[in-house]
C-alpha atoms as a PDB file:
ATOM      1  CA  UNK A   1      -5.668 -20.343  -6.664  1.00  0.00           C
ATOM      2  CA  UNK A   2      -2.421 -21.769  -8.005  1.00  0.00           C
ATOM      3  CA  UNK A   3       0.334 -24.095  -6.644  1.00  0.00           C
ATOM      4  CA  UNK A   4       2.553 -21.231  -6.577  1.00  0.00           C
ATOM      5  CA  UNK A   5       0.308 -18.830  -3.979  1.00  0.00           C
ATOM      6  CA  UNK A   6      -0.964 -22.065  -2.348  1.00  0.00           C
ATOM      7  CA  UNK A   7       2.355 -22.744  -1.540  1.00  0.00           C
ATOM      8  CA  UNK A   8       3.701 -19.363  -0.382  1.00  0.00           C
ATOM      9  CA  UNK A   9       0.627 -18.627   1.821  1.00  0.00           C
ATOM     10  CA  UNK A  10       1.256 -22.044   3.668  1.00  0.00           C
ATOM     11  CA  UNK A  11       4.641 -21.319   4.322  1.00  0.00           C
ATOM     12  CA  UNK A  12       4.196 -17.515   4.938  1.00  0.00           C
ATOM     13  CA  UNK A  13       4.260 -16.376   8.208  1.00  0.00           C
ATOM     14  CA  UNK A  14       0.924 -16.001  10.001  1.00  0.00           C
ATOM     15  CA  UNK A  15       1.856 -12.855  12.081  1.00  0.00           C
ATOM     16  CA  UNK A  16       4.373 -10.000  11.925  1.00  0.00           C
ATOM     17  CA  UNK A  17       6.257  -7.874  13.903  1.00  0.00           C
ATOM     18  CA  UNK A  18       5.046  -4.261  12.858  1.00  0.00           C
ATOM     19  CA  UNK A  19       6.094  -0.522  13.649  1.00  0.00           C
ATOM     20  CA  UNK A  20       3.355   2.088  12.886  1.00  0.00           C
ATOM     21  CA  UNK A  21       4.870   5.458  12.162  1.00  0.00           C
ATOM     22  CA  UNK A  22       2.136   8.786  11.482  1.00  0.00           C
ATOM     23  CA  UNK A  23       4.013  11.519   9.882  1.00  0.00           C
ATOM     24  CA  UNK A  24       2.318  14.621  11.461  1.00  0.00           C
ATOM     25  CA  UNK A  25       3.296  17.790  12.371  1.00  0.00           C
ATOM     26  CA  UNK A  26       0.141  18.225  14.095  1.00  0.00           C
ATOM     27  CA  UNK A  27      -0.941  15.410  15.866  1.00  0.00           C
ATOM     28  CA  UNK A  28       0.014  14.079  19.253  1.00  0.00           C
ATOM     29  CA  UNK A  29       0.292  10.314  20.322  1.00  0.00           C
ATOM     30  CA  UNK A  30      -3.038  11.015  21.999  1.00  0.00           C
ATOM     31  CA  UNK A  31      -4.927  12.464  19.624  1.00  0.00           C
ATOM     32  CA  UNK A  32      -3.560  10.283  16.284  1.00  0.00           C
ATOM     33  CA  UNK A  33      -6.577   8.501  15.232  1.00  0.00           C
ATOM     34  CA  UNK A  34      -5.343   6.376  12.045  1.00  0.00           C
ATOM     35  CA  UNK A  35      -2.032   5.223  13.866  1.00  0.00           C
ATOM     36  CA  UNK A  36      -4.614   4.436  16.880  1.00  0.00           C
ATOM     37  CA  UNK A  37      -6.624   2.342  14.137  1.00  0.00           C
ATOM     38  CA  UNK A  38      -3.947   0.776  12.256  1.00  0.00           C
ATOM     39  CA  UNK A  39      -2.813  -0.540  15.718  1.00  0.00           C
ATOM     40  CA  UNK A  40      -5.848  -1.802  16.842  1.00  0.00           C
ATOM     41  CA  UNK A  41      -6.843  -3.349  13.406  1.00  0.00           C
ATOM     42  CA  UNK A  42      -3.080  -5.305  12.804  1.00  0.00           C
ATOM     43  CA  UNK A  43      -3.289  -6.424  16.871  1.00  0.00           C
ATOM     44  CA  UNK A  44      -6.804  -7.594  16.464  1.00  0.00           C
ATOM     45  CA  UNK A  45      -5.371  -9.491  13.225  1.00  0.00           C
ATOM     46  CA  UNK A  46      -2.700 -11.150  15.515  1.00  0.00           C
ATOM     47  CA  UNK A  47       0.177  -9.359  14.039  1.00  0.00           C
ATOM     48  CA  UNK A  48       2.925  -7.883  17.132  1.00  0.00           C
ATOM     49  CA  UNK A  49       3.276  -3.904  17.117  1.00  0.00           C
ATOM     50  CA  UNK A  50       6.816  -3.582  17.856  1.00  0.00           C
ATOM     51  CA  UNK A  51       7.330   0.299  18.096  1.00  0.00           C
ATOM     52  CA  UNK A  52       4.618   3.135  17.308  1.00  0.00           C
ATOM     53  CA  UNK A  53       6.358   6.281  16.848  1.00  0.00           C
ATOM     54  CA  UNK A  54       5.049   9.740  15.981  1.00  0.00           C
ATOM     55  CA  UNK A  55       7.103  11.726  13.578  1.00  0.00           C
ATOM     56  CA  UNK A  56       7.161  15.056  11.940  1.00  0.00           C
ATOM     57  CA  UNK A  57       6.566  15.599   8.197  1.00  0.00           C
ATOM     58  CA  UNK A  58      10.305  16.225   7.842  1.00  0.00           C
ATOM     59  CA  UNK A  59      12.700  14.227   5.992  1.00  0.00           C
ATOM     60  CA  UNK A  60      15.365  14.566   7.770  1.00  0.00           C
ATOM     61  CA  UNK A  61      13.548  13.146  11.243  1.00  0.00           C
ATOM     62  CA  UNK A  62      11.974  10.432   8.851  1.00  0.00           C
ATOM     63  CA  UNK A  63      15.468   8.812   7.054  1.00  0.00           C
ATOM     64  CA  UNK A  64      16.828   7.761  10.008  1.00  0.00           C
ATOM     65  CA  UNK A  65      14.301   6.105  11.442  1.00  0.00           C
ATOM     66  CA  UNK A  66      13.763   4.007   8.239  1.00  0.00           C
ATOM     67  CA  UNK A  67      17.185   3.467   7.963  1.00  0.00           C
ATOM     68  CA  UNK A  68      17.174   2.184  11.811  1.00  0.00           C
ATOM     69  CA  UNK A  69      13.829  -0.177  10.995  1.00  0.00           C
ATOM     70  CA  UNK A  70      15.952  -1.751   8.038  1.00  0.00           C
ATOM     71  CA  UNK A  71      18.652  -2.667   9.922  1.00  0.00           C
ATOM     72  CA  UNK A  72      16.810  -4.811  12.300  1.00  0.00           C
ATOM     73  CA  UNK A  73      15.670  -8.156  10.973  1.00  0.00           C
ATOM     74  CA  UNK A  74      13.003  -8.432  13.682  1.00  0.00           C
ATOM     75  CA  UNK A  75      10.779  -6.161  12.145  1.00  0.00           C
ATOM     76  CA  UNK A  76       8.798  -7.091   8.951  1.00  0.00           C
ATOM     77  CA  UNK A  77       7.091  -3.944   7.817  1.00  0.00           C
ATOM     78  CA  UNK A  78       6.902  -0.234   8.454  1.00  0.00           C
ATOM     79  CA  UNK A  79       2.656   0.927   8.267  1.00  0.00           C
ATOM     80  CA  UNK A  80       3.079   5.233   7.749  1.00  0.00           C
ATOM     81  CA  UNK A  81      -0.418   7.265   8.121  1.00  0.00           C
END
C-alpha cells in the first residue's frame, strides 16, 4: 500500500451517516428486501442510517430528494437499490 492511501485511510472517517433510498414502484417498506439488506449490512459495519426512504421510479419524486440529501452536510452518501 502506498503513503498516499496509508495516509487517507488513517485519517478517513471510520463510520458514515447514510440514507438508503430503493426506487420501486412496486415494493413497500415492508416487503423491500435489498434496502432491508443494505441497512442491515452498513449498520452491522458501524456506519449510522440516517433516513431510509422508499421512492417511485419517477424522476421527478427522485430530484428533489437528491437535491435535499446534498444540501445537508450531515449526510455522507446516498446507497439507491
Amino acid at each position: 500500500m502506498s503513503d498516499a492511501v496509508a495516509q487517507h485511510r488513517s485519517s478517513a472517517s471510520k463510520s458514515l451517516n447514510l440514507v438508503v433510498m430503493t426506487v420501486s414502484d412496486t415494493r413497500t417498506l415492508e416487503d423491500d428486501r435489498s434496502g432491508a439488506r443494505i441497512l442491515e449490512l452498513a449498520e452491522r459495519a458501524g456506519h449510522r442510517i440516517v433516513e431510509r426512504h422508499l421512492v417511485r421510479d419517477e424522476p421527478d419524486q427522485m430530484r428533489p430528494l437528491f437535491q435535499g440529501f446534498a444540501a445537508r452536510p450531515e449526510i455522507d452518501a446516498v446507497l439507491v437499490t
